[in-house]
N, C-alpha and C. Protein backbone atom coordinates (compact mmCIF):
# COMPACT_ATOMS: atom_id res chain seq x y z
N UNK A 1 37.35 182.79 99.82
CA UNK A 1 37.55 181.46 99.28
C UNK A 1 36.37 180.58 99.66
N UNK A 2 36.20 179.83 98.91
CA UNK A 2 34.66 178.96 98.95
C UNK A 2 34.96 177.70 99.46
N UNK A 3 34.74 177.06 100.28
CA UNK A 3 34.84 175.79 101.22
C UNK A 3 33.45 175.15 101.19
N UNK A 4 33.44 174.06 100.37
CA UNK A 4 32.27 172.58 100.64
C UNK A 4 33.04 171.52 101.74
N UNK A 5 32.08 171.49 102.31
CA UNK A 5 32.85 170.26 103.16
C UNK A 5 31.65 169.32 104.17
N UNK A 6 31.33 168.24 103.44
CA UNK A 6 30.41 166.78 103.51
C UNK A 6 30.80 166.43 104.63
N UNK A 7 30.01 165.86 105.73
CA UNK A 7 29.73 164.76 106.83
C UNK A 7 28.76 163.80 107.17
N UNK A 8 29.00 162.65 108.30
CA UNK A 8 28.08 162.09 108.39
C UNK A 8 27.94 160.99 107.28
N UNK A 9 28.70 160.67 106.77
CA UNK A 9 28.77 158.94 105.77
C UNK A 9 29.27 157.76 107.21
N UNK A 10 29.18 156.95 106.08
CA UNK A 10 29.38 155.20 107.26
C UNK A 10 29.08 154.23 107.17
N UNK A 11 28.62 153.39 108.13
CA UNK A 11 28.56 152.22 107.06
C UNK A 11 27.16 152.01 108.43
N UNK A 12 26.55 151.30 107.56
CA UNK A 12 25.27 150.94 107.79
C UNK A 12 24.32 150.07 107.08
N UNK A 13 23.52 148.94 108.15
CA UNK A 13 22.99 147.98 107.40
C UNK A 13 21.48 147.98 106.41
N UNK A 14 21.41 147.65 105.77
CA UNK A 14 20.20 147.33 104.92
C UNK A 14 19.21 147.95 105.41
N UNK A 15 18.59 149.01 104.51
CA UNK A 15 17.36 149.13 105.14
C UNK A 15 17.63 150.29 106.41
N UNK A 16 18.76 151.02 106.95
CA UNK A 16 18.67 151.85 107.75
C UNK A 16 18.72 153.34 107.30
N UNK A 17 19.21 154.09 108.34
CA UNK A 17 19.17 155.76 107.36
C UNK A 17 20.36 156.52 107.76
N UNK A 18 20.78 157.02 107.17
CA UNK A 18 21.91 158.23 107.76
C UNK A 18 21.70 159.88 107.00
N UNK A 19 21.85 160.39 107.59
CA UNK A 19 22.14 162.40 107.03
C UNK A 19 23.26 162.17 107.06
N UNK A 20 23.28 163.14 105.93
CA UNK A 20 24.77 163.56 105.92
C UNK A 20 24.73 165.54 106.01
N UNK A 21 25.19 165.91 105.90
CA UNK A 21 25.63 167.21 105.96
C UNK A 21 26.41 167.94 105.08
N UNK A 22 26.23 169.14 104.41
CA UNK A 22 27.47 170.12 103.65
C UNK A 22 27.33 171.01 104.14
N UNK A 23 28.31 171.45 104.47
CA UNK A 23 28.86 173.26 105.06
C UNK A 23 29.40 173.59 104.53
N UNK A 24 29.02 174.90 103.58
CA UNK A 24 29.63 175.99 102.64
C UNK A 24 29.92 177.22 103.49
N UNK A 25 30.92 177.66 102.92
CA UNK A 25 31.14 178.57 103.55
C UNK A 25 32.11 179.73 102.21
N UNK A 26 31.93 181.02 102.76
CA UNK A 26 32.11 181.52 101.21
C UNK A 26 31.64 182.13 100.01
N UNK A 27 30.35 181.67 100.65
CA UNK A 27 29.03 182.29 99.91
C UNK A 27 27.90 182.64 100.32
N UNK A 28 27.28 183.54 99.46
CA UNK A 28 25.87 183.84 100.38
C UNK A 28 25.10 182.64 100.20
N UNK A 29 24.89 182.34 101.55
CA UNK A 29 24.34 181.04 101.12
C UNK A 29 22.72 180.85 100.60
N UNK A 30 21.94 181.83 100.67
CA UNK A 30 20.88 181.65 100.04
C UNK A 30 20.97 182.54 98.76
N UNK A 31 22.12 182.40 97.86
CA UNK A 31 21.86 182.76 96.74
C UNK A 31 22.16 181.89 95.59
N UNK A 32 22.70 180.51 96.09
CA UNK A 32 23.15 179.26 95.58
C UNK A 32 22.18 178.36 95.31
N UNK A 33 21.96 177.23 94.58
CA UNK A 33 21.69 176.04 94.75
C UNK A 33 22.70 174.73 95.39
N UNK A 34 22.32 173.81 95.53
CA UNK A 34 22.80 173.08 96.17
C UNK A 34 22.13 171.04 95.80
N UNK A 35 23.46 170.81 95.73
CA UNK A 35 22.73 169.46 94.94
C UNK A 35 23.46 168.39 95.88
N UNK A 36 23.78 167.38 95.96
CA UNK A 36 24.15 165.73 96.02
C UNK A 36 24.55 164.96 95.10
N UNK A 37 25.63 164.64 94.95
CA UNK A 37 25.83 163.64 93.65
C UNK A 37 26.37 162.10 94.40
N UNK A 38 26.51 161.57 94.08
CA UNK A 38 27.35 160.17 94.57
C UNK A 38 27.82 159.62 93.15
N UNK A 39 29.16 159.25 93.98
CA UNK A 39 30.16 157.94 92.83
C UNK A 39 30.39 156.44 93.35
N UNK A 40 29.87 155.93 92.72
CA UNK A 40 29.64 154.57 93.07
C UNK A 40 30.98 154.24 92.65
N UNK A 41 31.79 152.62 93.52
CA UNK A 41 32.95 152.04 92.71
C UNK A 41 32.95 151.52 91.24
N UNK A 42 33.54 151.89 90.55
CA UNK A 42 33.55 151.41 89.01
C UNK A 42 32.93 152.64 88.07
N UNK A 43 32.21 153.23 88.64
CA UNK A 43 31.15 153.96 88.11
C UNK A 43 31.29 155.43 87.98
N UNK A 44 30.80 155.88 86.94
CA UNK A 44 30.71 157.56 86.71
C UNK A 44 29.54 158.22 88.14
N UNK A 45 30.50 159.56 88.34
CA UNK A 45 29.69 160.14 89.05
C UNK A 45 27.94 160.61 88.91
N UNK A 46 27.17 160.03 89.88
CA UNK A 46 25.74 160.22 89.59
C UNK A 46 24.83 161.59 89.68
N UNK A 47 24.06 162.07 89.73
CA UNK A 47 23.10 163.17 90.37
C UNK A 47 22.16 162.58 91.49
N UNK A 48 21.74 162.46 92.63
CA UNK A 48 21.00 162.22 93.77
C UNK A 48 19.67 163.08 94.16
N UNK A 49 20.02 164.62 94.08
CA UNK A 49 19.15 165.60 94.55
C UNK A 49 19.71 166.59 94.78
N UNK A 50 18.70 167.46 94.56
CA UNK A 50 19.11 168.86 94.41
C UNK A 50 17.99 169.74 95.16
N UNK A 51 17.94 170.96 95.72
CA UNK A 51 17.55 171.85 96.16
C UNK A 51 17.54 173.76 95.84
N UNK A 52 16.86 174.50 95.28
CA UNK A 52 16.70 175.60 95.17
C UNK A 52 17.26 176.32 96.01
N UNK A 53 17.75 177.75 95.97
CA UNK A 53 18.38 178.38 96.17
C UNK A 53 17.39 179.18 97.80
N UNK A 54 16.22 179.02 97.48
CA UNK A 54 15.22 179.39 98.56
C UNK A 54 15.02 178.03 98.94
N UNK A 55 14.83 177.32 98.61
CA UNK A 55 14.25 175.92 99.53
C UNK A 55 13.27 175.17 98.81
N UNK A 56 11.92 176.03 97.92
CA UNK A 56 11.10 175.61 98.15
C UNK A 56 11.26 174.02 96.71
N UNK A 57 12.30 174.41 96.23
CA UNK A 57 12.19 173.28 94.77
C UNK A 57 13.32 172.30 94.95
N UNK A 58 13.07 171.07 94.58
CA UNK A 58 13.40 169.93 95.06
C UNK A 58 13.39 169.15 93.97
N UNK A 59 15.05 168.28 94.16
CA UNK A 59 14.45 167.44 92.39
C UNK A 59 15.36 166.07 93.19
N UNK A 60 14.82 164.90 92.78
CA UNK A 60 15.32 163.43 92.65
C UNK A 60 16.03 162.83 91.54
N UNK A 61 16.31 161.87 91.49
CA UNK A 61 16.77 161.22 90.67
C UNK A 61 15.53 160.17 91.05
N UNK A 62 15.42 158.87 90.02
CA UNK A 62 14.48 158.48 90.20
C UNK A 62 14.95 156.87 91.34
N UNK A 63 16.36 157.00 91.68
CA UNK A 63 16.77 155.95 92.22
C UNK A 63 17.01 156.22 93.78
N UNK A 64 16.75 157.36 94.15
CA UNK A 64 16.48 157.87 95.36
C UNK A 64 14.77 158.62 95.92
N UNK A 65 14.26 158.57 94.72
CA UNK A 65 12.90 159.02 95.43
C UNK A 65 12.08 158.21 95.96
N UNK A 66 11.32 159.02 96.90
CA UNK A 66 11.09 158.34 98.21
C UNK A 66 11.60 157.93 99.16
N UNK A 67 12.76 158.04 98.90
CA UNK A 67 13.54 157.63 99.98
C UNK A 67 14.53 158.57 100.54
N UNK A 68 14.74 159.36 99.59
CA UNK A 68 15.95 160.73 100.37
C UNK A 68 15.36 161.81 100.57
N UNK A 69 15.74 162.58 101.61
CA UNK A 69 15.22 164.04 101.00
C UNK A 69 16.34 165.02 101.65
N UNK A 70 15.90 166.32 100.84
CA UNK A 70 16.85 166.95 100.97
C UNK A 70 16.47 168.30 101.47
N UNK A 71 17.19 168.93 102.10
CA UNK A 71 16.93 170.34 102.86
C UNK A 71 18.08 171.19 102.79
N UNK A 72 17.89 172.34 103.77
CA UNK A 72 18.77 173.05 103.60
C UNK A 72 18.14 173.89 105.02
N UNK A 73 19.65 175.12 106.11
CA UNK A 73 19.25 175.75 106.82
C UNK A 73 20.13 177.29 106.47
N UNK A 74 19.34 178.07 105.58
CA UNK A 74 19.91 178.57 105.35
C UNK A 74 21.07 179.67 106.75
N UNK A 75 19.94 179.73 107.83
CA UNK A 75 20.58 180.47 108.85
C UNK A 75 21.61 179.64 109.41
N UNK A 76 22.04 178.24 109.08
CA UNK A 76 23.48 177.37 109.30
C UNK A 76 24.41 177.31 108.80
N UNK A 77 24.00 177.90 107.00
CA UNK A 77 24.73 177.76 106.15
C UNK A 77 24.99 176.28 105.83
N UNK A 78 23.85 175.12 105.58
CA UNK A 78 24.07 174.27 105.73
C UNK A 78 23.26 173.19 105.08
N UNK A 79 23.35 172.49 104.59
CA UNK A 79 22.97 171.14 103.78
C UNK A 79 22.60 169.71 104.34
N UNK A 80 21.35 169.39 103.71
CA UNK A 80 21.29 167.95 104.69
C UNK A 80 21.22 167.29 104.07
N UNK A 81 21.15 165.75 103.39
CA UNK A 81 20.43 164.75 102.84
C UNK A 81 20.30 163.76 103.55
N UNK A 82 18.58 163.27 103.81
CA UNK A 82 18.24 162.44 104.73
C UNK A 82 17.56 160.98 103.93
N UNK A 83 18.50 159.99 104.21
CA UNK A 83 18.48 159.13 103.62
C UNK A 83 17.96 157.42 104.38
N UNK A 84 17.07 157.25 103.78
CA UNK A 84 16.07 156.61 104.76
C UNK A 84 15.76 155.19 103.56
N UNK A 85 15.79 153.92 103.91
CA UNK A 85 15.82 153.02 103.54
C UNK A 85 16.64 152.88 102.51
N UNK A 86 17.59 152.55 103.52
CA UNK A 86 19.04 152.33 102.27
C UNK A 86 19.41 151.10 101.72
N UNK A 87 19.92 150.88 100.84
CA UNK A 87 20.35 149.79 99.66
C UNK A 87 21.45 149.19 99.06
N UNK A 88 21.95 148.45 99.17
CA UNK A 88 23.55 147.96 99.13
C UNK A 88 23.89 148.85 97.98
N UNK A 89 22.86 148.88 96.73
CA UNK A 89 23.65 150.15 95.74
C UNK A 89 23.88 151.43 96.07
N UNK A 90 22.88 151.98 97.03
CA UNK A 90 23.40 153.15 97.38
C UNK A 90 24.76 153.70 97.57
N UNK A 91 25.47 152.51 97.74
CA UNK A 91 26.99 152.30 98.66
C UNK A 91 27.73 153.35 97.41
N UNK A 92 28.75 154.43 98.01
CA UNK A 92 29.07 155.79 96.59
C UNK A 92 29.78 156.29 98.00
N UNK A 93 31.12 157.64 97.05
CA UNK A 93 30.92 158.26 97.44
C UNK A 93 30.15 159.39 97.52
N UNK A 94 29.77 160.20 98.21
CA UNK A 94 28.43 161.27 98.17
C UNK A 94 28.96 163.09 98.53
N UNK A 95 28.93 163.47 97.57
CA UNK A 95 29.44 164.85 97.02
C UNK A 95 28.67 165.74 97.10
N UNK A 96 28.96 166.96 97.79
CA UNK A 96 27.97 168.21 97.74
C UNK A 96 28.29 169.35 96.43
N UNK A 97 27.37 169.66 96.33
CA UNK A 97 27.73 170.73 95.13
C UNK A 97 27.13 171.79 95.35
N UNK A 98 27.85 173.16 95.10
CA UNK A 98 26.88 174.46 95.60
C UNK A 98 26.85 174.82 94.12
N UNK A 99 26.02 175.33 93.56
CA UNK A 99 26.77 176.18 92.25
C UNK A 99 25.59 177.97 92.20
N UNK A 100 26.67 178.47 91.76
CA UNK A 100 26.54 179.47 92.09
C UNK A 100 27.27 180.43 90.70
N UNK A 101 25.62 180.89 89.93
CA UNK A 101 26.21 182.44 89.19
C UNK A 101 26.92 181.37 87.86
N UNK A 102 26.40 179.75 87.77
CA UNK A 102 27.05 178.85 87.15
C UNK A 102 28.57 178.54 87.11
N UNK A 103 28.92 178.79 88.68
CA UNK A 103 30.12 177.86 88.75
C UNK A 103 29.56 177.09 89.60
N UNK A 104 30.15 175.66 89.60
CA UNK A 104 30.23 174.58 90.36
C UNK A 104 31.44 174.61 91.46
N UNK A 105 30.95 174.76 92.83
CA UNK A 105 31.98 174.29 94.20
C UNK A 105 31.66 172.83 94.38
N UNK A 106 32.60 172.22 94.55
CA UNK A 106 32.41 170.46 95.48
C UNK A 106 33.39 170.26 96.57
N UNK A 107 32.37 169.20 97.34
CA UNK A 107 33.37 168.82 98.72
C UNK A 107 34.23 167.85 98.19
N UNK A 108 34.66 167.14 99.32
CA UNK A 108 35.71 166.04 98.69
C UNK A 108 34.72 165.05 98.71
N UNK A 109 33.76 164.69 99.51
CA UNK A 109 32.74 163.24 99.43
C UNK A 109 32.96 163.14 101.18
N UNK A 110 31.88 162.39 101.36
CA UNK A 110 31.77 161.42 102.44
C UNK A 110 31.17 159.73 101.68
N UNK A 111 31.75 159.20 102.41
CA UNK A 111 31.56 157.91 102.35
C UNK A 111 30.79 157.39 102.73
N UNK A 112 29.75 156.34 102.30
CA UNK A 112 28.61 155.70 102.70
C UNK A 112 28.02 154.38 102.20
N UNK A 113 28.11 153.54 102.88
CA UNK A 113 29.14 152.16 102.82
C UNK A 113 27.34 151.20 103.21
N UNK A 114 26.37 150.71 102.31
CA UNK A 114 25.25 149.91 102.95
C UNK A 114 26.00 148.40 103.15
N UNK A 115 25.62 147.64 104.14
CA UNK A 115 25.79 146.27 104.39
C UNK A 115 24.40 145.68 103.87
N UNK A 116 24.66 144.38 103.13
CA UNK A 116 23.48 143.72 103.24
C UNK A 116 22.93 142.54 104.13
């Protein structure tokens, strides 16, 4: 059985940074990709960033570049997004996605709350 499961949301002021974390479990984990989405209140769920199945390819959205980035360990089985000058819009919940063989796994979200 395949388990996503997001950490590391919160609330934090203007301009600071937080990681968050996904731990899959369930899969080989370097045979997946692995993305980020966030749902803002009111709002349809977004795309954030994504990461290759090896590491080396990397994609943004254009409302997080430069400012997030994203990794992966594969020997952790594990997901990062490092999010560095943050923005009262940023404020979403923030969703991991593995997909794999074109199915889509998701966590439930972590929460991540900017103050201005």
């Amino acid at each position: 059985q395949v388990h996503v499961v997001e950490s590391g949301g919160g609330l934090v002021q203007s301009g600071g940074s937080l990681k968050l974390s996904c731990a899959a479990s369930g899969l080989p984990f370097s045979g997946y990709s692995m993305g980020w989405f966030r749902q803002a209140p009111g709002k349809e769920r977004e795309f954030a960033a994504s990461i290759s199945w090896s590491g080396p390819n990397t994609y943004y959205s254009d409302a997080v570049k430069g400012r997030f980035t994203i990794s992966r360990d594969n020997g952790k089985n594990t997901g990062y997004l490092q999010m560095n000058g943050l923005k009262p819009e940023d404020t979403a919940v923030y969703y991991c996605n593995a997909r794999y063989f074109g199915v889509n796994y998701w966590g439930r979200g972590t929460r991540v709350t900017v103050s201005s």
